[in-house]
N, C-alpha and C. Protein backbone atom coordinates (compact mmCIF):
# COMPACT_ATOMS: atom_id res chain seq x y z
N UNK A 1 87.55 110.27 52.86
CA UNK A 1 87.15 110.94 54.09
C UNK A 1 86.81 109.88 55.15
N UNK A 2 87.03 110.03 56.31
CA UNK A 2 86.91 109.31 57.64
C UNK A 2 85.06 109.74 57.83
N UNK A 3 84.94 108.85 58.64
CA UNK A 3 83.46 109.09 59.27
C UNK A 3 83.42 109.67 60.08
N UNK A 4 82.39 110.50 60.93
CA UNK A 4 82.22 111.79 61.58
C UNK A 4 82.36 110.84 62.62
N UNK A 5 82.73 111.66 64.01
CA UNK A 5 83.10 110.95 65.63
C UNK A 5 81.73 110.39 65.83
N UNK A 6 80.84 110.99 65.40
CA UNK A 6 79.72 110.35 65.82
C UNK A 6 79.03 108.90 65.60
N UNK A 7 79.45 108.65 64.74
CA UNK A 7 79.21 107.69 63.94
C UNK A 7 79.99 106.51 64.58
N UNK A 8 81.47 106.87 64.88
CA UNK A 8 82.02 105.89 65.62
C UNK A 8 81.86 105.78 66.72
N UNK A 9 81.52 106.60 67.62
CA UNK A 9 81.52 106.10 68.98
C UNK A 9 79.77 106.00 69.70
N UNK A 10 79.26 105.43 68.46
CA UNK A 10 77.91 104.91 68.60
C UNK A 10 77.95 103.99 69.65
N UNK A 11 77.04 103.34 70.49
CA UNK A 11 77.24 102.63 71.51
C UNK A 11 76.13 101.39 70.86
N UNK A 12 77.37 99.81 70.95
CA UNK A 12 76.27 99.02 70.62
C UNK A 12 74.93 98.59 71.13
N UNK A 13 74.09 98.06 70.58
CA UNK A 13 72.48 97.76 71.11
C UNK A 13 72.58 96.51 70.85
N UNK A 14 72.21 95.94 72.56
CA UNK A 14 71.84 94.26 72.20
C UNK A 14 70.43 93.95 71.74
N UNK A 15 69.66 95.03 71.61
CA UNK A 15 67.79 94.58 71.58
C UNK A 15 67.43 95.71 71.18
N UNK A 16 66.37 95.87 70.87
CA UNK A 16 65.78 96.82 70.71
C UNK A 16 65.11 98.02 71.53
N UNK A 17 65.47 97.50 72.74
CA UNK A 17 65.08 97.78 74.19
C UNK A 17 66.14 98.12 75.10
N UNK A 18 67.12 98.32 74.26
CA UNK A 18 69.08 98.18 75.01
C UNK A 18 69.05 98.02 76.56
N UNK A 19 69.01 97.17 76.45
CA UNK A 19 69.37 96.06 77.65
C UNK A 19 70.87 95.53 77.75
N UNK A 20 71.20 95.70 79.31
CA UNK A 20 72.40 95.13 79.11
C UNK A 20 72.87 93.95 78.30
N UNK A 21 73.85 93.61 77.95
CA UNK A 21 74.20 92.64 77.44
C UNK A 21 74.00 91.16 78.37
N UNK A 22 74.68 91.11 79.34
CA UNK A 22 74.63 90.03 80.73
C UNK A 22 73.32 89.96 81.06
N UNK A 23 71.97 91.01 81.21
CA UNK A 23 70.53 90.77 81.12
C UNK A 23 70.25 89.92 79.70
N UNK A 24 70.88 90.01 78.98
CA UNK A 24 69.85 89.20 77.64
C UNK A 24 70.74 88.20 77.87
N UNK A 25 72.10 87.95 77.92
CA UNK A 25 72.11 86.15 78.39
C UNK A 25 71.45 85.17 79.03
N UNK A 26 71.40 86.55 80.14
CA UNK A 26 70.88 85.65 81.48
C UNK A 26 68.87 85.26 81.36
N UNK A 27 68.68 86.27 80.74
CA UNK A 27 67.16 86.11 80.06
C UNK A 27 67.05 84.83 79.25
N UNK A 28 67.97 84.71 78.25
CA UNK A 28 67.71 84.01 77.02
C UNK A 28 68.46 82.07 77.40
N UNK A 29 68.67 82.71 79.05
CA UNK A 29 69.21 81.42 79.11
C UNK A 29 70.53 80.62 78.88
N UNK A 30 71.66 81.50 78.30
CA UNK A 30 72.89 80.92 78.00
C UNK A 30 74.44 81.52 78.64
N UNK A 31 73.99 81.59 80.87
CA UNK A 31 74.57 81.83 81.59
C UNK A 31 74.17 80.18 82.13
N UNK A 32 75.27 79.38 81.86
CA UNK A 32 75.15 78.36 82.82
C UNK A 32 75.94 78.27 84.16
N UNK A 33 75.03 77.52 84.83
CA UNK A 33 75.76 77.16 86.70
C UNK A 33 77.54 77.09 86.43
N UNK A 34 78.31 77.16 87.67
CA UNK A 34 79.18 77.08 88.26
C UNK A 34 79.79 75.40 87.69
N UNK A 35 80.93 74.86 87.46
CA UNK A 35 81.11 73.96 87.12
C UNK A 35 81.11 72.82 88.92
N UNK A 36 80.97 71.75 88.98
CA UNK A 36 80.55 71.46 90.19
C UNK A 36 82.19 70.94 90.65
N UNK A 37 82.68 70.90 91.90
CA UNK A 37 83.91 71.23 92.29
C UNK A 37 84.23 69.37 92.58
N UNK A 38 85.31 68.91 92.69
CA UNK A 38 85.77 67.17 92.93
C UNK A 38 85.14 67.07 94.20
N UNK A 39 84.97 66.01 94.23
CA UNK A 39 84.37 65.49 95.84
C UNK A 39 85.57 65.99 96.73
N UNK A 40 84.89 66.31 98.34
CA UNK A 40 86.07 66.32 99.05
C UNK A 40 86.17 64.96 99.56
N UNK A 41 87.60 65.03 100.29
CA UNK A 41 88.37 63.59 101.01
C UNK A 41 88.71 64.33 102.53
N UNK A 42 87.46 63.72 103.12
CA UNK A 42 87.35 64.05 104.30
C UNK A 42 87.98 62.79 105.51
N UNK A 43 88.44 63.30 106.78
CA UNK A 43 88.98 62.49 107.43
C UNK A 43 87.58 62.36 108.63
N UNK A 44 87.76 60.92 109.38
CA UNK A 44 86.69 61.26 109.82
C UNK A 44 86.39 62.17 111.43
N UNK A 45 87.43 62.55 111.50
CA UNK A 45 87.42 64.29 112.65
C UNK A 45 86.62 64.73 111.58
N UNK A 46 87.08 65.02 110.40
CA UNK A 46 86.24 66.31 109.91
C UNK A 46 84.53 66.19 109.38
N UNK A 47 84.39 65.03 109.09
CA UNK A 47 82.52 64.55 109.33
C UNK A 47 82.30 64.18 110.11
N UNK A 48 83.07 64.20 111.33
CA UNK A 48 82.05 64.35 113.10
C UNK A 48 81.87 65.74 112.71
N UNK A 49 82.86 66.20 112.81
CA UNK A 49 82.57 67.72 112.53
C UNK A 49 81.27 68.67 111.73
N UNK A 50 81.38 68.02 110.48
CA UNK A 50 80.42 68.70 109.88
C UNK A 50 79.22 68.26 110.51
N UNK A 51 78.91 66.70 110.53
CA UNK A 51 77.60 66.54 111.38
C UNK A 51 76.93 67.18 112.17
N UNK A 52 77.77 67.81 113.01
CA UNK A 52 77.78 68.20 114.00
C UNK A 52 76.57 69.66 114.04
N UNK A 53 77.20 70.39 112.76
CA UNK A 53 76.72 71.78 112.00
C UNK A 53 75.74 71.26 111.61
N UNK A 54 74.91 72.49 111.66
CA UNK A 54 73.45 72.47 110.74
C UNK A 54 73.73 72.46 109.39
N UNK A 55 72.78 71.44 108.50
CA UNK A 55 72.50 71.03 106.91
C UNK A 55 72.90 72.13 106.64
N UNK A 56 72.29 73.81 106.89
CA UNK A 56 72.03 74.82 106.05
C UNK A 56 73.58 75.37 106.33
N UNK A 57 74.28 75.01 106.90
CA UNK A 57 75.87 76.07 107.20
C UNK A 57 76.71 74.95 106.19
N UNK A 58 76.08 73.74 105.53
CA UNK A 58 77.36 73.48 104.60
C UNK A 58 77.41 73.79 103.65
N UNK A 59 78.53 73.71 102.95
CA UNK A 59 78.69 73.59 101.17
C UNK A 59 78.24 73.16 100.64
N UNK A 60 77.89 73.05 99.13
CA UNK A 60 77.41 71.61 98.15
C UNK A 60 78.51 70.96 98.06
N UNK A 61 79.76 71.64 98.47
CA UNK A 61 81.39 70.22 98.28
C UNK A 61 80.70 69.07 99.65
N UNK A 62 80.50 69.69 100.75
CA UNK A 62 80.25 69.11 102.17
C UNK A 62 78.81 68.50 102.24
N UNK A 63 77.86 68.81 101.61
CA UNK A 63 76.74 67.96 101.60
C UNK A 63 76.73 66.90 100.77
N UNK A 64 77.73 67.33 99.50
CA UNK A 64 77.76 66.09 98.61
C UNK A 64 78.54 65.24 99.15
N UNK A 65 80.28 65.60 100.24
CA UNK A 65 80.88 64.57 100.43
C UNK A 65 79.78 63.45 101.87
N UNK A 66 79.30 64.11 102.17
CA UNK A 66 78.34 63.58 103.74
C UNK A 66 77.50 62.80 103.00
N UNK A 67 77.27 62.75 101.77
CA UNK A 67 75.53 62.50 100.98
C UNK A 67 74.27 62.70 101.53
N UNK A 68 74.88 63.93 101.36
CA UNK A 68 72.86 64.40 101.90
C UNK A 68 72.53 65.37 100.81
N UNK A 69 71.25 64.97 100.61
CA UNK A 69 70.66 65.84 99.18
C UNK A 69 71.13 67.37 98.62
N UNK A 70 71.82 67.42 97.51
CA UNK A 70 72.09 68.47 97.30
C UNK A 70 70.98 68.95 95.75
N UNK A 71 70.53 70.48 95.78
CA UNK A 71 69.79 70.99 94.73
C UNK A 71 70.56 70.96 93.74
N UNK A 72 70.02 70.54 92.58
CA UNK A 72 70.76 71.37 91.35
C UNK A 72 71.25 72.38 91.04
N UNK A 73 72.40 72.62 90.77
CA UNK A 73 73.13 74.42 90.84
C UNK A 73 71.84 75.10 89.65
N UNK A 74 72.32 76.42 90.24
CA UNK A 74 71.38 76.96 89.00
C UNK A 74 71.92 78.07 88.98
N UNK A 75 72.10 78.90 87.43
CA UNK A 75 73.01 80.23 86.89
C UNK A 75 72.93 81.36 87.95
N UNK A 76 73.70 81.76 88.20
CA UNK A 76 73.97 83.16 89.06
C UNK A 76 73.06 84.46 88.34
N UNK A 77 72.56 85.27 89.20
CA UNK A 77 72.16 86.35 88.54
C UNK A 77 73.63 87.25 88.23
N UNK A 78 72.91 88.31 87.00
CA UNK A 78 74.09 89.21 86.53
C UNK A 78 74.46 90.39 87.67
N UNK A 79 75.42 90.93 87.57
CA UNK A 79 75.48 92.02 88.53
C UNK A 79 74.63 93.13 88.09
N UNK A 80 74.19 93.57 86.65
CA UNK A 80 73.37 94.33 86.41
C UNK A 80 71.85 94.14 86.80
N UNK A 81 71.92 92.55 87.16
CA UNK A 81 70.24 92.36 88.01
C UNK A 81 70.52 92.39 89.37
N UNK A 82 71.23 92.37 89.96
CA UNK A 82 71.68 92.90 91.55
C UNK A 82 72.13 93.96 91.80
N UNK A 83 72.99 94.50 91.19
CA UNK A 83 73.31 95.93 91.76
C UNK A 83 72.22 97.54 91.63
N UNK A 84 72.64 98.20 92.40
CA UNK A 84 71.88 99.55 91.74
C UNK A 84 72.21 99.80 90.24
N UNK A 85 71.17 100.50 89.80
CA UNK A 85 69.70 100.66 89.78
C UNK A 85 68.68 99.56 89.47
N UNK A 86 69.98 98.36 88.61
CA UNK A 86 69.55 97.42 87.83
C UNK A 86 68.27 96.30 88.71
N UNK A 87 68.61 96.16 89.61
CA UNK A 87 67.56 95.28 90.77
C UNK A 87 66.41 96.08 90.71
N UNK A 88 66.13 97.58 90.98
CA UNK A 88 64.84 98.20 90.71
C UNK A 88 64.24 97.88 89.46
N UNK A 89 64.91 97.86 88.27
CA UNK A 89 64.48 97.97 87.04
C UNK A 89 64.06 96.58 86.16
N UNK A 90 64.65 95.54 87.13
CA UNK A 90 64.75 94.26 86.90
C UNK A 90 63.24 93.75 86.61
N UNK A 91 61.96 94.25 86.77
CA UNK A 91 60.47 93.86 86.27
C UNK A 91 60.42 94.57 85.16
N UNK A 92 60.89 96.10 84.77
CA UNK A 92 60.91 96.34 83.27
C UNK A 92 61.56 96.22 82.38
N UNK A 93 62.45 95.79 82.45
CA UNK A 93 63.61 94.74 81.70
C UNK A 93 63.09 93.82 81.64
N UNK A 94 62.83 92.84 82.08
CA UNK A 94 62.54 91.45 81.92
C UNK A 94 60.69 91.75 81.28
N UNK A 95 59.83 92.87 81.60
CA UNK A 95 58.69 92.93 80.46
C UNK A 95 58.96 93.26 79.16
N UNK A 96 60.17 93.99 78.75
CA UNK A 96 60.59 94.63 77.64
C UNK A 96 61.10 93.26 76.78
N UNK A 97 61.77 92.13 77.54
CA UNK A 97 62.32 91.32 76.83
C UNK A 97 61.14 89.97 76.72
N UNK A 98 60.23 90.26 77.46
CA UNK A 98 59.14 89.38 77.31
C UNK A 98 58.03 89.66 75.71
N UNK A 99 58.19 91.40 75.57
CA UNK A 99 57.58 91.38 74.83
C UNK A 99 58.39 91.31 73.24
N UNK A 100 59.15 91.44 73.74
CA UNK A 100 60.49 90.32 72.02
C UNK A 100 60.25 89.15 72.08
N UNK A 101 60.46 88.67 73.16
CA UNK A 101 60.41 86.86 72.82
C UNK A 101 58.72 86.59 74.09
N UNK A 102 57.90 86.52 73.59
CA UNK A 102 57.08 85.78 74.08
C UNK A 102 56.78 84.63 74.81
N UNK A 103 57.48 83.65 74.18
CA UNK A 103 57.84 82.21 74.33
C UNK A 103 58.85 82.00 75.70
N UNK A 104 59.39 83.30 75.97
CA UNK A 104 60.01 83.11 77.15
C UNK A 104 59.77 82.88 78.39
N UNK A 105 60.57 82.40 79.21
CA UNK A 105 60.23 82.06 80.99
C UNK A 105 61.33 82.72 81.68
N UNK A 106 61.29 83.01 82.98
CA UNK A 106 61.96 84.03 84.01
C UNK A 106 62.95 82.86 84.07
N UNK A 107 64.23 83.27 84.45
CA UNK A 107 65.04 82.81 85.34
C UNK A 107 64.70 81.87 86.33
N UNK A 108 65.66 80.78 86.35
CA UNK A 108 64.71 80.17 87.81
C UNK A 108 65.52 80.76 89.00
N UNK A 109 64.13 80.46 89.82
CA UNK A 109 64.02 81.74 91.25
C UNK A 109 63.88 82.79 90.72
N UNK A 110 63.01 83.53 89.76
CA UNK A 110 62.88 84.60 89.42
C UNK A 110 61.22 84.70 88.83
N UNK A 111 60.35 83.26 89.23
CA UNK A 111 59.45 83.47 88.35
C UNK A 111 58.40 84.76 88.95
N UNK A 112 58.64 84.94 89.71
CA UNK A 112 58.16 86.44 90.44
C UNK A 112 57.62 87.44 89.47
N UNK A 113 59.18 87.47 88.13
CA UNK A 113 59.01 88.41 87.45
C UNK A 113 57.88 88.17 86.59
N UNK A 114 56.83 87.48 86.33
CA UNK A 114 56.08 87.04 85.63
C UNK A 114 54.85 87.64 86.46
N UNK A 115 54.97 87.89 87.81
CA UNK A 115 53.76 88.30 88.30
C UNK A 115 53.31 89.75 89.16
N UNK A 116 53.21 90.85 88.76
CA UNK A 116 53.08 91.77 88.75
C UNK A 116 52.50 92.04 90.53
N UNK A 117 51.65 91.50 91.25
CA UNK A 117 51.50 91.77 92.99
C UNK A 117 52.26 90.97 92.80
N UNK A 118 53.28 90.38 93.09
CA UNK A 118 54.25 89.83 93.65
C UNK A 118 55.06 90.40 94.78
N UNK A 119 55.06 89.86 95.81
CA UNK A 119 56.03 90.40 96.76
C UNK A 119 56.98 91.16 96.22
N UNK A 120 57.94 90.38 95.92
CA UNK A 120 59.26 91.18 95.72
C UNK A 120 59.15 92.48 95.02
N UNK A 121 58.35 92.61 94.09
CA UNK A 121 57.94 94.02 92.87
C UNK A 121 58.32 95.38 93.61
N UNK A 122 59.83 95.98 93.05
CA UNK A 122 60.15 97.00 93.56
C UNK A 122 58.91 97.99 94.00
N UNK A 123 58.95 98.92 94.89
CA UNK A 123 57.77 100.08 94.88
C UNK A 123 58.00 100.74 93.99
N UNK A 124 57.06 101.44 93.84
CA UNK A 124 56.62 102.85 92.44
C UNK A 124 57.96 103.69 92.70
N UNK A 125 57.94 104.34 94.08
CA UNK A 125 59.05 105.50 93.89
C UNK A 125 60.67 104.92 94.05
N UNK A 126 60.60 103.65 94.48
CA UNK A 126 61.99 103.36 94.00
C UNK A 126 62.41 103.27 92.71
N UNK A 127 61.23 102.56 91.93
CA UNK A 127 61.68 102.44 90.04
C UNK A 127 61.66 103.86 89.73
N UNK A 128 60.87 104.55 89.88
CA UNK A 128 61.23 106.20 89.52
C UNK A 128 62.63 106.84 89.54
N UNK A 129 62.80 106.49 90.58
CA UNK A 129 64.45 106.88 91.28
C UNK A 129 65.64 106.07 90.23
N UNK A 130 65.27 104.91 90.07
CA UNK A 130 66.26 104.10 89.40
C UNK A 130 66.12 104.54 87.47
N UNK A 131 64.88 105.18 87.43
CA UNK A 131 65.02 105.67 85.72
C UNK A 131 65.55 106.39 85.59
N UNK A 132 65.95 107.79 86.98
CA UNK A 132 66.23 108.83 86.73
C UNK A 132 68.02 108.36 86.92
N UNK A 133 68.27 107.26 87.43
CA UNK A 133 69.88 107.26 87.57
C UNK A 133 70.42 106.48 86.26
N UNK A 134 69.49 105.42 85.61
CA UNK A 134 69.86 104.91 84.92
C UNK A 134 70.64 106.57 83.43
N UNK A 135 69.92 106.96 83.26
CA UNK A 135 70.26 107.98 82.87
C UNK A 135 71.48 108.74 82.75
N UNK A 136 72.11 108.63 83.61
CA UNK A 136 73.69 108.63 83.63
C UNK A 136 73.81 110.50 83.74
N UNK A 137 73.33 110.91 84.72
CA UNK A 137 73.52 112.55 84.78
C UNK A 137 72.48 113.39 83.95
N UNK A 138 71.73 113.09 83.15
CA UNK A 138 70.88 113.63 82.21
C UNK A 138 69.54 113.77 83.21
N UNK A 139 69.10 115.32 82.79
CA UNK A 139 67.45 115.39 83.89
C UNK A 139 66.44 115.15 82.78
């Protein structure tokens, strides 16, 4: 005998807390940066040029070819932490996975999520709104 439909079209669980999958990478740390691109070969029209522009309108290709200080890349957020609903929900997700791994730290640029008055901390009736969509049609 075959197994009942149900059984197969179980939906996997990354946690115990089913969290997206791309949230527990990006939690656990093993979404790394962008690979960093070859220097450019600039003529020098085109670094009068950039000079010219404000620091903040270049690239990291164009600040690195000019040498002016560039930050360390750092991992992209997931689209499930930017898009709807996932950006509302993004402080109880990241408490749910805090309380699995303890030992853990936010994302960098994210240590926000660690602090509850924090600016950014969605409002009350937006996370409301975002439980009821996460839900997928169900009241």
């Amino acid at each position: 005998m075959t197994a009942p439909k149900a059984v197969l079209r179980q939906r996997r669980r990354t946690s115990a807390v089913n969290l997206p999958s791309d949230l527990v990478r990006w939690f656990a740390g093993e979404i790394a940066p962008a690979p960093e691109l070859p220097p450019l070969k600039l003529t020098p029209e085109q670094v009068t040029t950039l000079r010219s522009m404000p620091a903040s309108n270049l690239s990291r290709a164009e600040r690195r070819a000019l040498r002016l200080p560039v930050l360390a890349p750092t991992p992209s957020p997931p689209w499930s932490a930017k898009a709807w609903p996932g950006y509302a929900l993004l402080p109880e997700r990241w408490a749910a996975w805090k309380r699995e791994h303890p030992d853990a730290h936010p994302p960098i640029g994210y240590a926000w999520l660690d602090d509850p008055n924090a600016r950014q901390q969605p409002p009350s009736w937006l996370v409301s709104e975002a439980r009821k969509c996460a839900r997928r049609g169900k009241s």
